[in-house]
PDB file of N, CA and C in Angstrom:
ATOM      1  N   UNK A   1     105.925  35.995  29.633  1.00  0.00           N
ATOM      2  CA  UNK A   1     104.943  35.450  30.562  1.00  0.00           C
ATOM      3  C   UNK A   1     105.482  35.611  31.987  1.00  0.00           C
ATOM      4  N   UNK A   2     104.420  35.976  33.219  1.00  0.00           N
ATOM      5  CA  UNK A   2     104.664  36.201  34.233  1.00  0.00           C
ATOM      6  C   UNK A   2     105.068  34.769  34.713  1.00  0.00           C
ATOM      7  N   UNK A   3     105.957  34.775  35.881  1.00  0.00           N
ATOM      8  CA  UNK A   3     106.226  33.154  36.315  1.00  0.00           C
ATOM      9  C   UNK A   3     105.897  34.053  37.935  1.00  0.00           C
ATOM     10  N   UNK A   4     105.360  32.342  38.287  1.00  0.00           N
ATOM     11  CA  UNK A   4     104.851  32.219  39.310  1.00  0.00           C
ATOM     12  C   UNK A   4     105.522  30.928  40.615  1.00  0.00           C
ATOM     13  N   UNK A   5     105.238  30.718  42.089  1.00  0.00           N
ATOM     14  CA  UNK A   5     105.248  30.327  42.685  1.00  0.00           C
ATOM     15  C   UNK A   5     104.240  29.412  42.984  1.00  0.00           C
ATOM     16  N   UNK A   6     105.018  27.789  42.553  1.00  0.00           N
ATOM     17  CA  UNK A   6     103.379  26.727  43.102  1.00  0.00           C
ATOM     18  C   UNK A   6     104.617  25.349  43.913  1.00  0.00           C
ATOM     19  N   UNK A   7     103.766  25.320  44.450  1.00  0.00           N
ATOM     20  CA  UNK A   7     104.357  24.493  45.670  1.00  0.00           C
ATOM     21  C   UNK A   7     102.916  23.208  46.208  1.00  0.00           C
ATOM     22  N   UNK A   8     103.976  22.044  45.898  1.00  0.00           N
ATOM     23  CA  UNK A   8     102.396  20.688  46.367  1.00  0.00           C
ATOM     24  C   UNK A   8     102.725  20.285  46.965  1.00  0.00           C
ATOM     25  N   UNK A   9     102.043  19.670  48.269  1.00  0.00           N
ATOM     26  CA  UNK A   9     102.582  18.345  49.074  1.00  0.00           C
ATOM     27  C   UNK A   9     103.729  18.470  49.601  1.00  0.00           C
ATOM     28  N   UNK A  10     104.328  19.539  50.253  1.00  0.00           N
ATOM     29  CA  UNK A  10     105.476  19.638  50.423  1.00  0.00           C
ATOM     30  C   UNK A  10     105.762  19.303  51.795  1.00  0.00           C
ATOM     31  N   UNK A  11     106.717  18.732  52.062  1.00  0.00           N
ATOM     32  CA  UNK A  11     106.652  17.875  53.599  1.00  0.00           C
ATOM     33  C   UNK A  11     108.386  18.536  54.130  1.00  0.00           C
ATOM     34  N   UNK A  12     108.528  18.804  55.095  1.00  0.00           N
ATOM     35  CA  UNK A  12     109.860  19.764  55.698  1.00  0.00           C
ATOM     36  C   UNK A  12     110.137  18.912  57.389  1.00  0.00           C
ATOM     37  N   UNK A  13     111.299  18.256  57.181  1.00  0.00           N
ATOM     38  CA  UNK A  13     111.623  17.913  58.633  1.00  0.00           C
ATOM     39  C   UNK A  13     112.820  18.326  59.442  1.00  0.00           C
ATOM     40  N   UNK A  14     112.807  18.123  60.525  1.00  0.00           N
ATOM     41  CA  UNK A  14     113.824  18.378  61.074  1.00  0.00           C
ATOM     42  C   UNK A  14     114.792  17.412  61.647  1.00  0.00           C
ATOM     43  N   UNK A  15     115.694  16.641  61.249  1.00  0.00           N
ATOM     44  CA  UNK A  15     115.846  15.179  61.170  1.00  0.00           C
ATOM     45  C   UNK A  15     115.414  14.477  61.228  1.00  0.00           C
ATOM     46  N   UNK A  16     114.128  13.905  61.873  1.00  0.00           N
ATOM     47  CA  UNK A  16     113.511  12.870  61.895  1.00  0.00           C
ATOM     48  C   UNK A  16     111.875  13.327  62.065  1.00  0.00           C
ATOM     49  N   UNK A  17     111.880  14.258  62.762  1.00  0.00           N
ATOM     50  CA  UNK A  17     110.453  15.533  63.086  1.00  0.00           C
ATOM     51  C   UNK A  17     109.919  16.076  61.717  1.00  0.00           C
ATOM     52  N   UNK A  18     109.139  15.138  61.849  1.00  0.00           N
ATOM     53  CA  UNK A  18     107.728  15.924  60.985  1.00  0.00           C
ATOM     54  C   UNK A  18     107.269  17.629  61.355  1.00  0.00           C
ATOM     55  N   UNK A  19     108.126  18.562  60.374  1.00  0.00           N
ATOM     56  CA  UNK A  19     107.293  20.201  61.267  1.00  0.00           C
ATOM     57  C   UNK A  19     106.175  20.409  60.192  1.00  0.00           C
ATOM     58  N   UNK A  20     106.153  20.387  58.946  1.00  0.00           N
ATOM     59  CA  UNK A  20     105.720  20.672  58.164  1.00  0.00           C
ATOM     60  C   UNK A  20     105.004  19.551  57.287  1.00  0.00           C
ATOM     61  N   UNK A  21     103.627  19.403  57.277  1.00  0.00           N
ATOM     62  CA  UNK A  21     102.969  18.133  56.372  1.00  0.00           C
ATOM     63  C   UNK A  21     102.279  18.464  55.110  1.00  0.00           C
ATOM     64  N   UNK A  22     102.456  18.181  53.838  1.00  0.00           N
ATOM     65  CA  UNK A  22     101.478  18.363  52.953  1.00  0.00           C
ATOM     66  C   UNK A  22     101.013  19.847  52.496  1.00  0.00           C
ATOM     67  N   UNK A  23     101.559  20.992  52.616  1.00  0.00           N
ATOM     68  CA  UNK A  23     101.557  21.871  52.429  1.00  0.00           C
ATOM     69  C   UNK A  23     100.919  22.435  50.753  1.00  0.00           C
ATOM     70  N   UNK A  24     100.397  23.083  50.285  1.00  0.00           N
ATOM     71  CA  UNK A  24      99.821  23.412  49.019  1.00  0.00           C
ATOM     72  C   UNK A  24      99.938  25.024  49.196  1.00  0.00           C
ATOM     73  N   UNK A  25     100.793  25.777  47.962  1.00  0.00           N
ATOM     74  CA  UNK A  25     100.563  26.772  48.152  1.00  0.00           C
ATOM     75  C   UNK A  25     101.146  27.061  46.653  1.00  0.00           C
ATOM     76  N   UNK A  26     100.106  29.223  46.203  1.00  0.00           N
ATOM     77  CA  UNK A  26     100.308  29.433  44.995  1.00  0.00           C
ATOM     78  C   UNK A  26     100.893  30.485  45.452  1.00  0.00           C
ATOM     79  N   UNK A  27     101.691  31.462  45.144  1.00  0.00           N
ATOM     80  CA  UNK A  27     102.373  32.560  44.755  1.00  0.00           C
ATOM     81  C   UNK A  27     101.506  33.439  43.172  1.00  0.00           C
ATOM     82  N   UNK A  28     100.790  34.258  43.239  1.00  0.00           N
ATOM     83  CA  UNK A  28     100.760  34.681  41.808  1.00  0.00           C
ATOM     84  C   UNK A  28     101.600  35.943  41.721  1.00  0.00           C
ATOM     85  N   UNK A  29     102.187  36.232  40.607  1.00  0.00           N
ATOM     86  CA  UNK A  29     102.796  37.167  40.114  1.00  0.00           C
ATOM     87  C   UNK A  29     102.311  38.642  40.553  1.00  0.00           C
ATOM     88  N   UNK A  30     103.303  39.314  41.097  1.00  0.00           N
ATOM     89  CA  UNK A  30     103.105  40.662  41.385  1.00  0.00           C
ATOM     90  C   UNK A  30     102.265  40.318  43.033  1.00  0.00           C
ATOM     91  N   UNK A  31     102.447  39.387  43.741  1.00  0.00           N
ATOM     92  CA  UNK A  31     101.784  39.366  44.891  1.00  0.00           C
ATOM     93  C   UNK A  31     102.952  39.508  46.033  1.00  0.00           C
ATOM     94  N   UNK A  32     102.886  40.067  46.971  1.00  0.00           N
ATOM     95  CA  UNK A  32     103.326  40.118  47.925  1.00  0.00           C
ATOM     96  C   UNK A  32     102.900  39.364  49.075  1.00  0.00           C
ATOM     97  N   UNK A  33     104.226  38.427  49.401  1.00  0.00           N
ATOM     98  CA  UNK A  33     103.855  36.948  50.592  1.00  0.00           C
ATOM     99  C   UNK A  33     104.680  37.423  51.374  1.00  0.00           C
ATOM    100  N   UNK A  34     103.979  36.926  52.960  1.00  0.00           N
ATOM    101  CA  UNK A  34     105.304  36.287  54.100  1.00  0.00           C
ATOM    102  C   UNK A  34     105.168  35.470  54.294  1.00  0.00           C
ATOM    103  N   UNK A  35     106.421  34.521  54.547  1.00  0.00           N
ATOM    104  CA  UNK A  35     106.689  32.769  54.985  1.00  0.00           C
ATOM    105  C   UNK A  35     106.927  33.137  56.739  1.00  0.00           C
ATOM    106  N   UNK A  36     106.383  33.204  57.818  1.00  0.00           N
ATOM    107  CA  UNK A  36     106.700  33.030  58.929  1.00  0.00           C
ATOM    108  C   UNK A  36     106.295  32.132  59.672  1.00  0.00           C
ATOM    109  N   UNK A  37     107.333  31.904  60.496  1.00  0.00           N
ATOM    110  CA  UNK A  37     107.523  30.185  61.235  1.00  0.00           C
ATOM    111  C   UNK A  37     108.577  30.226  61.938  1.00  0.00           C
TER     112      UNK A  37
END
């Protein structure tokens, strides 16, 4: 079985800085992503 990329609610700070809120994201197999930021 293909495995995949799933990501919920994902919250990313920078010590105390909120950069990133609540995030939802899928990856499917054989897909090509960029993460830029």
């Amino acid at each position: 079985m293909a495995k995949r990329i799933d990501v919920s609610d994902l919250n990313v700070y920078y010590g105390t800085f909120l950069a990133v809120e609540g995030v939802n994201l899928v990856v499917e197999p054989r897909a090509v992503t960029a993460f830029i930021g």
